[in-house]
Protein backbone atom coordinates (compact mmCIF):
# COMPACT_ATOMS: atom_id res chain seq x y z
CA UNK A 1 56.98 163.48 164.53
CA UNK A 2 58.57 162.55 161.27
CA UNK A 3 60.93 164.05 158.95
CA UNK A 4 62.48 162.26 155.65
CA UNK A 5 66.11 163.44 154.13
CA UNK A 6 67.91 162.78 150.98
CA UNK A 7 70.20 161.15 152.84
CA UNK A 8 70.29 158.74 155.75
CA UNK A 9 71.90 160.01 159.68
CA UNK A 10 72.90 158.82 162.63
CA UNK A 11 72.84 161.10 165.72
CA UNK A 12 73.78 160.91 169.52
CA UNK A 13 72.46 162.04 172.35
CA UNK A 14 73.91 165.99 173.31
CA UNK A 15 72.88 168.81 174.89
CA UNK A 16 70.24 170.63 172.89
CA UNK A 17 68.34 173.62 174.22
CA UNK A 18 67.06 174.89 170.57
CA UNK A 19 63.77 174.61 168.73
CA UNK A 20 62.71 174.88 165.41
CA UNK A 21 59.60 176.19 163.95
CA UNK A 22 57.50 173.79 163.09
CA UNK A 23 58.17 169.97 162.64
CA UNK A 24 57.15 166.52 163.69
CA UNK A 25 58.13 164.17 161.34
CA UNK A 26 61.17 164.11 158.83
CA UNK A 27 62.71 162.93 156.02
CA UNK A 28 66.29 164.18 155.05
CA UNK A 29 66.28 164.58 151.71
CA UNK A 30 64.36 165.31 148.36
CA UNK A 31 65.25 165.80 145.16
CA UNK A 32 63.37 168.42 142.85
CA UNK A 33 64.63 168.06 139.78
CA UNK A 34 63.33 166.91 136.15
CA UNK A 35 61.79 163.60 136.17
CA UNK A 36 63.66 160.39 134.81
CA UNK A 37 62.64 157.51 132.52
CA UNK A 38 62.52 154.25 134.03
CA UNK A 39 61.45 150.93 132.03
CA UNK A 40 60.21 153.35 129.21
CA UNK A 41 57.84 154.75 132.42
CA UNK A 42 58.50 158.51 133.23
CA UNK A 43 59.05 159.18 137.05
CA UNK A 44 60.04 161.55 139.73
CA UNK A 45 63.43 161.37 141.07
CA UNK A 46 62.24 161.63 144.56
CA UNK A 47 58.57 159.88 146.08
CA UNK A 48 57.97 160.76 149.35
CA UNK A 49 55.58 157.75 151.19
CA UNK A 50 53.69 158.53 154.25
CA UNK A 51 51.70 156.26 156.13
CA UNK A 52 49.38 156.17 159.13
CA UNK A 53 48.34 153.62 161.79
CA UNK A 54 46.91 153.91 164.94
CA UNK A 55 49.03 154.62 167.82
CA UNK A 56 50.08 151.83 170.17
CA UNK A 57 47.96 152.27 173.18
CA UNK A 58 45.22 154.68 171.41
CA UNK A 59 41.32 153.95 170.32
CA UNK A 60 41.22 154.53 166.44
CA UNK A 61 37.89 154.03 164.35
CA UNK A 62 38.32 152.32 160.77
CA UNK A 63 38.73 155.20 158.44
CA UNK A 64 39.64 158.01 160.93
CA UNK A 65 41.26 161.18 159.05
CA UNK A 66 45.18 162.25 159.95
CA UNK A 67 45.73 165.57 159.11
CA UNK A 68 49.71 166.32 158.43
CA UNK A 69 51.03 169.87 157.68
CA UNK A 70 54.13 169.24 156.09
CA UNK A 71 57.26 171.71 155.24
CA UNK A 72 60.17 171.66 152.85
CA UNK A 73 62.52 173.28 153.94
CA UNK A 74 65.87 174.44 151.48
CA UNK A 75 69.28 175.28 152.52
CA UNK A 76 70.69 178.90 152.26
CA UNK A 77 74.31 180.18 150.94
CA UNK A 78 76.10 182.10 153.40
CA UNK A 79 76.99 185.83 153.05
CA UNK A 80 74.07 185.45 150.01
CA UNK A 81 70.68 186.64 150.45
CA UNK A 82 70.55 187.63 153.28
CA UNK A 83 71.37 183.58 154.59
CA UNK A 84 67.29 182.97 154.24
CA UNK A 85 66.56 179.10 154.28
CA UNK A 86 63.55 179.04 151.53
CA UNK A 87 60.37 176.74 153.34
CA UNK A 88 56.94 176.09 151.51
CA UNK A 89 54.37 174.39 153.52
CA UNK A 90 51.24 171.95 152.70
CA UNK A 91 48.72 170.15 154.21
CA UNK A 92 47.97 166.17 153.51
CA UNK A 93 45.08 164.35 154.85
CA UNK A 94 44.92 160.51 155.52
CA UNK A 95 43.22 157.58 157.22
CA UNK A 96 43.94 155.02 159.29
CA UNK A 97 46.12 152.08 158.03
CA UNK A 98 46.19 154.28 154.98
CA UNK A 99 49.10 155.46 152.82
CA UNK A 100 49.52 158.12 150.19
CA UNK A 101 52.82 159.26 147.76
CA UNK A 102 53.89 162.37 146.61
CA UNK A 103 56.62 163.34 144.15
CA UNK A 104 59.05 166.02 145.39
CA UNK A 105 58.67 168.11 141.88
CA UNK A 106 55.36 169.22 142.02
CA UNK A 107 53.74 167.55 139.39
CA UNK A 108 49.79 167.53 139.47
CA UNK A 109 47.74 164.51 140.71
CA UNK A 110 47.87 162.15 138.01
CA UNK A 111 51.37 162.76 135.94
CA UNK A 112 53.12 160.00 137.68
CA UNK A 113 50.29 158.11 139.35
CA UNK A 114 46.67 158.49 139.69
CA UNK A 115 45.93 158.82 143.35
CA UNK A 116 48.49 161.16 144.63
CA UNK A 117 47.40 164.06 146.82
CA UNK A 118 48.33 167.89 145.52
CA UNK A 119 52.02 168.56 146.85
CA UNK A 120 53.92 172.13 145.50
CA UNK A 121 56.76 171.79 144.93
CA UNK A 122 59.85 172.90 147.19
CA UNK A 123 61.54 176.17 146.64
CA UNK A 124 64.97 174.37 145.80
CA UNK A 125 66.26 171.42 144.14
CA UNK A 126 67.39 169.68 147.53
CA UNK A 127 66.76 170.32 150.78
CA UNK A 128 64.88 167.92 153.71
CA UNK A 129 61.28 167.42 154.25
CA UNK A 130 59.31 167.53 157.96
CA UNK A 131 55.77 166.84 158.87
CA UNK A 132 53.63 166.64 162.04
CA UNK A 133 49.89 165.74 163.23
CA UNK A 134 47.51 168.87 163.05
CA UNK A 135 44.04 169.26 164.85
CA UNK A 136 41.52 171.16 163.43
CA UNK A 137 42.54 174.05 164.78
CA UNK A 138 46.09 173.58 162.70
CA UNK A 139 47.84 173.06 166.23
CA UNK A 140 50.56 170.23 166.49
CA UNK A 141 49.43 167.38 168.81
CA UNK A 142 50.79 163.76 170.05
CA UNK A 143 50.18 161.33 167.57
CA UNK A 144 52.82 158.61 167.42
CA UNK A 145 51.18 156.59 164.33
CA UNK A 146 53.16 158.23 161.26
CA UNK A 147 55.41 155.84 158.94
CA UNK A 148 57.18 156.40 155.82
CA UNK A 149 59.98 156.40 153.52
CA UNK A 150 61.62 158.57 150.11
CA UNK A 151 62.67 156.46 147.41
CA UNK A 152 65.48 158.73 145.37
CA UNK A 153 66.17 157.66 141.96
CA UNK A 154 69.32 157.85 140.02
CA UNK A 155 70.20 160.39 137.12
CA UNK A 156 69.27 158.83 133.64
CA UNK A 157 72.36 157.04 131.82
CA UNK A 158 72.75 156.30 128.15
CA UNK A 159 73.71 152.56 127.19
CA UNK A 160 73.33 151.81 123.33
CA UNK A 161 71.27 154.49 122.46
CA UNK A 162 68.68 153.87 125.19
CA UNK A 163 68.09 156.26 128.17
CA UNK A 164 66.48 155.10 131.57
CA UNK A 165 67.45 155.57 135.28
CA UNK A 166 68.94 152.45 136.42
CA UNK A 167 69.44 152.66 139.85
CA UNK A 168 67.70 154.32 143.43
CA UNK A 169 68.04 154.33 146.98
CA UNK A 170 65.58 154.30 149.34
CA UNK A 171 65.14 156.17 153.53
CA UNK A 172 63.05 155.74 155.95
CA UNK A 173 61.80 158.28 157.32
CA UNK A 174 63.03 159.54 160.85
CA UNK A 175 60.57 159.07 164.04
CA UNK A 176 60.92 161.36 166.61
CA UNK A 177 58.87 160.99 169.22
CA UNK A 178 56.82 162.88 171.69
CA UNK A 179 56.40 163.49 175.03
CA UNK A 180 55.87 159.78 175.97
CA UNK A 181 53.08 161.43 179.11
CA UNK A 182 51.00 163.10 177.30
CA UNK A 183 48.03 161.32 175.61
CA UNK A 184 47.60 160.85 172.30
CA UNK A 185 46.31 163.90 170.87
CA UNK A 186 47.47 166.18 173.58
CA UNK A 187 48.55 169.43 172.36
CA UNK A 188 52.32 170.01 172.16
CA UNK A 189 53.96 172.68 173.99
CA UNK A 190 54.63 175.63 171.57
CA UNK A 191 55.59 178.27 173.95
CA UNK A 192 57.42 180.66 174.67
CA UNK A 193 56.70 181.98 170.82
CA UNK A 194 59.76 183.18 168.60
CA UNK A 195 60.75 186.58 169.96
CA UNK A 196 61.20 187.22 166.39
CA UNK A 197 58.46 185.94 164.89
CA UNK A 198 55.58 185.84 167.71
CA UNK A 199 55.13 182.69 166.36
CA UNK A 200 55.27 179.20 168.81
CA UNK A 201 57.60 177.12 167.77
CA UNK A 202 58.35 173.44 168.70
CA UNK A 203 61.23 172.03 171.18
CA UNK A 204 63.44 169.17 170.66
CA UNK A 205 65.01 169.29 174.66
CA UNK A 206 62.82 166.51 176.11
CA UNK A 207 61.12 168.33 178.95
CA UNK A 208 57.49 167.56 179.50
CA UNK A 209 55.42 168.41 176.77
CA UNK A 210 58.12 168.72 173.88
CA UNK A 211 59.67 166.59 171.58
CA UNK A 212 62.27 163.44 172.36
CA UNK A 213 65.70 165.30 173.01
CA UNK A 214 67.44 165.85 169.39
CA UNK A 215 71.39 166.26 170.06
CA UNK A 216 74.24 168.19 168.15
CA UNK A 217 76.35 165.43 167.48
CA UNK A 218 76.51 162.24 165.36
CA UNK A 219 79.29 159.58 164.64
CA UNK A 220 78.86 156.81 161.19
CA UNK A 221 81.08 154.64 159.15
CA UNK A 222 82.48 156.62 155.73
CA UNK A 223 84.23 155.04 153.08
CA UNK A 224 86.87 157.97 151.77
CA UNK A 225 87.01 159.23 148.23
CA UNK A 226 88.57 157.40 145.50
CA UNK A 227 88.23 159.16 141.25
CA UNK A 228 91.12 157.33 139.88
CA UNK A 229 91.91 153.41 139.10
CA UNK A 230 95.33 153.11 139.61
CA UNK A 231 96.57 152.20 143.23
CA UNK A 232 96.19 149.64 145.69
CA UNK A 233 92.77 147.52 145.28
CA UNK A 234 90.09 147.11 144.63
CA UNK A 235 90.38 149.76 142.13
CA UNK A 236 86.27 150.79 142.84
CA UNK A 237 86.14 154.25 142.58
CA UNK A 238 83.27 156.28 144.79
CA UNK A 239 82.15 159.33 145.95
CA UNK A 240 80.87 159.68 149.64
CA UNK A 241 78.70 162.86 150.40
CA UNK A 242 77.64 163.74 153.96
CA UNK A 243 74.17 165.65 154.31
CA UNK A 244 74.02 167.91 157.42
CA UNK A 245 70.93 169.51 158.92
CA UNK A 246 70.05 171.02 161.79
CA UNK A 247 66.19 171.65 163.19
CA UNK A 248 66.79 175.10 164.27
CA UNK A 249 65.72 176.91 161.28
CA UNK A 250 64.14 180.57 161.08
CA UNK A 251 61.60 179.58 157.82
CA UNK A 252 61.99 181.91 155.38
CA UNK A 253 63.96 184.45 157.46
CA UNK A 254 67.99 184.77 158.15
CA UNK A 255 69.64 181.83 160.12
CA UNK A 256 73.33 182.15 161.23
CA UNK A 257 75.36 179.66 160.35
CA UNK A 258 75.64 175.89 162.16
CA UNK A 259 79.56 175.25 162.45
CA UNK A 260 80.46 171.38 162.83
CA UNK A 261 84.13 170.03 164.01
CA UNK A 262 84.82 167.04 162.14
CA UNK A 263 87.13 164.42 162.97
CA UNK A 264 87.96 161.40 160.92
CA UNK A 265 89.98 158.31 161.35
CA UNK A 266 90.65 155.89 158.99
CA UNK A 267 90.86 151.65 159.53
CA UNK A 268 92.48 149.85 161.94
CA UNK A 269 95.37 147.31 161.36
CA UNK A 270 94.64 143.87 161.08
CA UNK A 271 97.16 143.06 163.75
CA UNK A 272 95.97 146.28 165.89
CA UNK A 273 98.88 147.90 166.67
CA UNK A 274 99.10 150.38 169.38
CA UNK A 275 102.55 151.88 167.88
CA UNK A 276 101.96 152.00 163.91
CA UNK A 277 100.91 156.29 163.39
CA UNK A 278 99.32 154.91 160.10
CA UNK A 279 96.53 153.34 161.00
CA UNK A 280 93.40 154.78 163.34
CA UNK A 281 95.43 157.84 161.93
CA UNK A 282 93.58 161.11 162.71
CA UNK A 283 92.08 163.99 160.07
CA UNK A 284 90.79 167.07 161.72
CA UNK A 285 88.66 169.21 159.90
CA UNK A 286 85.18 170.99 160.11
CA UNK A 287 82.31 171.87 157.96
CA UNK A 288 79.98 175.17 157.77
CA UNK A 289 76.37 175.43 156.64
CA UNK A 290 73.25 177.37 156.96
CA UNK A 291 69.80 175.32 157.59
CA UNK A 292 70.92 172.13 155.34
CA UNK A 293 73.68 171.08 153.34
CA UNK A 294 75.28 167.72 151.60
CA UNK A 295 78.73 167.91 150.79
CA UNK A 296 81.44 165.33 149.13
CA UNK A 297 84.26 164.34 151.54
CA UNK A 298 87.04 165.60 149.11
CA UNK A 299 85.33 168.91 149.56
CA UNK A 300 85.36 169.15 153.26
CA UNK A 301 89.13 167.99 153.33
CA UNK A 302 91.14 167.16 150.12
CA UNK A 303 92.86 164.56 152.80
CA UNK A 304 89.61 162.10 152.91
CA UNK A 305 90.48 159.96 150.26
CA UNK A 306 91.59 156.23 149.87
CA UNK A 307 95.38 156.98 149.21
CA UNK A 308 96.41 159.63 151.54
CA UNK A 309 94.53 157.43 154.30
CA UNK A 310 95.63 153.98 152.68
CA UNK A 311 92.70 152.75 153.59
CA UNK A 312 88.95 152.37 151.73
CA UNK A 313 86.72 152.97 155.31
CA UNK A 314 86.80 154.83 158.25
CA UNK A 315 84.76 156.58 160.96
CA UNK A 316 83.76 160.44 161.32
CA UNK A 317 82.69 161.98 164.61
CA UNK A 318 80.54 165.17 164.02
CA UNK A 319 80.00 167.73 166.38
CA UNK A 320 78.92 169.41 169.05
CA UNK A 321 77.22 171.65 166.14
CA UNK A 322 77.57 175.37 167.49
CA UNK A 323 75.37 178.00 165.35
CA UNK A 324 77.68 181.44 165.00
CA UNK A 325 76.90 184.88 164.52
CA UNK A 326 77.04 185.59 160.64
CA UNK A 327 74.33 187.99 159.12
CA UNK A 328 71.05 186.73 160.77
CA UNK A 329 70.97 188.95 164.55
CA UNK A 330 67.71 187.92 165.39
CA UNK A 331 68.77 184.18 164.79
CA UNK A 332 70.31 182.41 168.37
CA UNK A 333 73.81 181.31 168.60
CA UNK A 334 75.35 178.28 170.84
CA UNK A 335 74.56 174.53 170.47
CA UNK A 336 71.61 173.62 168.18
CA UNK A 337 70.94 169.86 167.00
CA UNK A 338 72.41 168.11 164.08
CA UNK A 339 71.66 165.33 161.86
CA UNK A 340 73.45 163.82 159.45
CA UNK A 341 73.36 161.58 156.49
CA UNK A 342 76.51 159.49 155.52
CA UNK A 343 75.89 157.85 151.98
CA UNK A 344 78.17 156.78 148.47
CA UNK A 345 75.17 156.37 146.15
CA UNK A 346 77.32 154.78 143.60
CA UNK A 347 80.58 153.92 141.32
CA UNK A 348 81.34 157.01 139.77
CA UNK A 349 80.07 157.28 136.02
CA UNK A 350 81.12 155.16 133.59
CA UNK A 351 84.15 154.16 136.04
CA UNK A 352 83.72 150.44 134.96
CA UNK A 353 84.38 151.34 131.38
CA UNK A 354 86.87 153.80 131.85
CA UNK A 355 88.59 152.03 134.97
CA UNK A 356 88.26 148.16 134.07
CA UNK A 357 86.38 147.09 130.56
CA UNK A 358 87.81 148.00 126.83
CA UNK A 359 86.33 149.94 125.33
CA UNK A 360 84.85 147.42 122.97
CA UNK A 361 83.48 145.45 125.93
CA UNK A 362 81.75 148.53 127.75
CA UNK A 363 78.60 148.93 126.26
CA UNK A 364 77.38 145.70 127.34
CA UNK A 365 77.88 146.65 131.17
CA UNK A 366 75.32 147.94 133.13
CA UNK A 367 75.56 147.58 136.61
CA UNK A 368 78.11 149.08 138.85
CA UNK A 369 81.72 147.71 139.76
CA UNK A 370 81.59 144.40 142.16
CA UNK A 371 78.12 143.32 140.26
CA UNK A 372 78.17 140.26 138.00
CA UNK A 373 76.20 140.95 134.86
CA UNK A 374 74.60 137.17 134.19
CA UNK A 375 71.49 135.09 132.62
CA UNK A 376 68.82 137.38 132.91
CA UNK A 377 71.59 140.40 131.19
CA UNK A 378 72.34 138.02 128.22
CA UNK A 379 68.68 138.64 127.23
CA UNK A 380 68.63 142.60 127.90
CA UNK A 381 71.23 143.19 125.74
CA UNK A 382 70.43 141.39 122.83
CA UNK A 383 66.92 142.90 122.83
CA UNK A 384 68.16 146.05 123.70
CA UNK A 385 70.62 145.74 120.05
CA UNK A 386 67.28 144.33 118.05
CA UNK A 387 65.48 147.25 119.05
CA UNK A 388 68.37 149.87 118.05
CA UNK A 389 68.74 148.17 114.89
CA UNK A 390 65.00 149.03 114.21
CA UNK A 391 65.70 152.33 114.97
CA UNK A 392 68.22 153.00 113.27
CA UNK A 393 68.82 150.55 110.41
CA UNK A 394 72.05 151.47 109.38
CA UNK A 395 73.62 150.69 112.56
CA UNK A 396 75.52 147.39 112.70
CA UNK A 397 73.74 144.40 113.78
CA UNK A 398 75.07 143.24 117.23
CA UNK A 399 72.99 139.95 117.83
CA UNK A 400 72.10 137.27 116.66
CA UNK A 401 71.32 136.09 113.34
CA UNK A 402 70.03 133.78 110.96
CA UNK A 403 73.39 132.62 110.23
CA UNK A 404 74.90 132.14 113.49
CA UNK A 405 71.16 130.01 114.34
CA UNK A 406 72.18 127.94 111.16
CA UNK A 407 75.88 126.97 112.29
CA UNK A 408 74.49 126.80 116.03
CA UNK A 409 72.61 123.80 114.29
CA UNK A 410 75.29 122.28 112.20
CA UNK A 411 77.16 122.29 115.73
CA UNK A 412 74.50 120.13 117.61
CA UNK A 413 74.10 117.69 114.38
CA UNK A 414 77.76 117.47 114.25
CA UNK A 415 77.99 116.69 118.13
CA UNK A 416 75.49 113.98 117.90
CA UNK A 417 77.09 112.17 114.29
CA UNK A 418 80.35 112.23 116.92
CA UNK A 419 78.14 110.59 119.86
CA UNK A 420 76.97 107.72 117.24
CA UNK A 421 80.23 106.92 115.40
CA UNK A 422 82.87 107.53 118.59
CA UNK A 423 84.43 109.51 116.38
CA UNK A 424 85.47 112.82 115.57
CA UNK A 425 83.42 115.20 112.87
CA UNK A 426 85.16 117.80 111.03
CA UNK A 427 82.82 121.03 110.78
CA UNK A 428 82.36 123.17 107.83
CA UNK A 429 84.12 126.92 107.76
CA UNK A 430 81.33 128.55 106.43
């Protein structure tokens, strides 16, 4: 089993009785929203990559088919619509040592790339992605021979009258694993069905015949909130968002709520100190969602930022995730899994130019704070100006021209008249 999410998690090992319907492989998190230029090239913000090889162990025949069903699956607001998590589901059929990608939008075969099998496209701008081997008979069996990964791309940004996305991330996709005794192909255990539903669902517990034991906690390294320049440095300012998830989801029906303590500490002293109450210093908070949500520290707890903690990193302990009765009473409440994605994409907008560079200077800066801008940049910018001034000729010329090759020139002659005489060689003004 696989699943892919916007984001990447780390997760412990917990208790975990609950099981969700339907899922074998995952990734976290998609984006469906409008695609981006990048290079001049138009492109999905989020391409979901899903690969197949044959399972360690296991006979496979060059060519063999893999048949995935695959879910998206979208968060719900509490208290609003009844709490029903949105899920569309599709099939995608592959070979052996064979790969296929998919955009997250969906766009028909052949907008972004030409061999790109039909995906719909999820019922929600964000939300996490799962997938599992199907027999013929659509029923979930072993197969532990799925790869892949989500490359998310950045918002477009404006720089001198160009627009392209300049920037992406990219996830693996999360493994987990079945039933290490049963064979490849084996049927996974489905049953009991959903009292609800009458439907089987799958089990994350680790008994014989489920899925590897999926727990309702995870810990991961944070780096706290910072939106203004002035204070102690380095004056980078960042955003950190924290996706949560959890695999017990009713698809397209109510879900109660998944309730997750938080605790936080920011760094340690570099002399640890055992006495000092400002450092390893403690923020208790918690966070509420229903089926999937990502969130921005400051959000959870104005306290997680850089100067309250005086400090740029820290730790965060989530969990044990409890879901709680809120307007779904044929959902379950107690302990349910969690996963979680810790990630700070990027400088905030435009925080080099408004935090660091003149004004003057900050339309030749592309890359975010702590990146040099060298060689290869020089050359980007200049035909980046050439081309603007062809597009709009009254704008002001901002490279090179035949002038400044002239003097270049007179400079060089005049440096080697100075090498010959051992002298020095006055230079024109003009």
């Amino acid at each position: 089993m696989y699943f892919w999410r916007w984001a990447r998690m780390q997760s412990r090992m917990w208790s975990c009785k609950k099981q969700l319907h339907s899922l074998t492989l995952r990734f976290r998190l998609f984006i469906n929203m409008p695609a981006v230029t990048v290079d001049g090239v138009l492109m999905p913000r989020t391409e979901i990559e899903v690969g197949v090889v044959c399972p360690v162990g296991a006979t496979c025949v060059e060519h063999q088919s893999v048949k995935v069903r695959f879910h998206w699956v979208c968060p719900a607001v509490e208290n609003v619509n009844s709490n029903i998590c949105p899920e569309t589901d599709f099939d995608v059929t592959l070979s052996i040592d064979g790969k296929l990608a998919f955009p997250a939008d969906g766009a028909v075969p052949g907008t972004y790339w030409v061999n790109a099998p039909r995906a719909p496209a999820p019922p929600c701008p964000r939300g996490y992605l799962i997938g599992w081997v199907v027999n013929t008979a659509d029923q979930p069996i072993k197969f532990d021979g799925l790869i892949g990964n989500a490359v998310i791309r950045n918002p477009e940004v404006t720089v001198v009258g160009l627009t392209s996305s300049t920037g992406l991330s990219a996830y693996s996709a999360l493994q987990i694993q079945a039933d290490p005794n049963l064979a490849q192909g084996a049927l996974i255990g489905t049953t009991p069905t959903n009292s609800l539903t009458g439907q089987g669902q799958l089990f994350f517990d680790g008994l014989p015949g489920h899925y590897t034991r999926i727990t309702g906690e995870f810990v991961g390294d944070v780096r706290f909130d910072r939106e203004t320049a002035p204070g102690p440095a380095p004056a980078v300012l960042s955003r950190t968002y924290i996706t949560f998830l959890t695999l017990d989801v009713l698809s397209n029906l109510p879900n109660n709520p998944t309730f997750v303590p938080l605790s936080f500490w920011n760094e340690s002293l570099a002399t640890v100190s055992t006495t000092n109450p400002l450092w390893e210093f403690l923020v208790s908070t918690s966070h509420e969602f229903v089926c999937w949500d990502q969130v921005q520290l400051t959000d959870i707890n104005v306290n997680l930022n850089q100067f309250f903690l005086n400090s740029r990193k820290g730790i965060v302990r989530a969990g044990p995730a409890v879901k709680v009765e809120n307007g779904a009473p044929g959902d379950d409440i107690g302990p349910v899994t969690l996963l979680g994605l810790i990630e700070t994409p990027r400088p905030l907008p435009n925080s080099i130019s408004e935090s660091v560079l003149k004004k003057a200077a900050a339309g030749y800066a592309d890359l975010p704070g702590g990146h040099s801008e060298g060689y290869d940049d020089t050359f980007k910018q200049i035909f980046r100006r050439f081309y603007t001034s062809i597009a709009e000729p009254d704008s002001p010329a901002e490279y090179p021209q035949m002038a400044d090759g002239l003097r270049q020139m007179r400079i060089m002659e005049a440096e080697l008249a100075s090498h010959r005489n051992r002298s020095w060689v006055d230079l024109p003004n003009d």
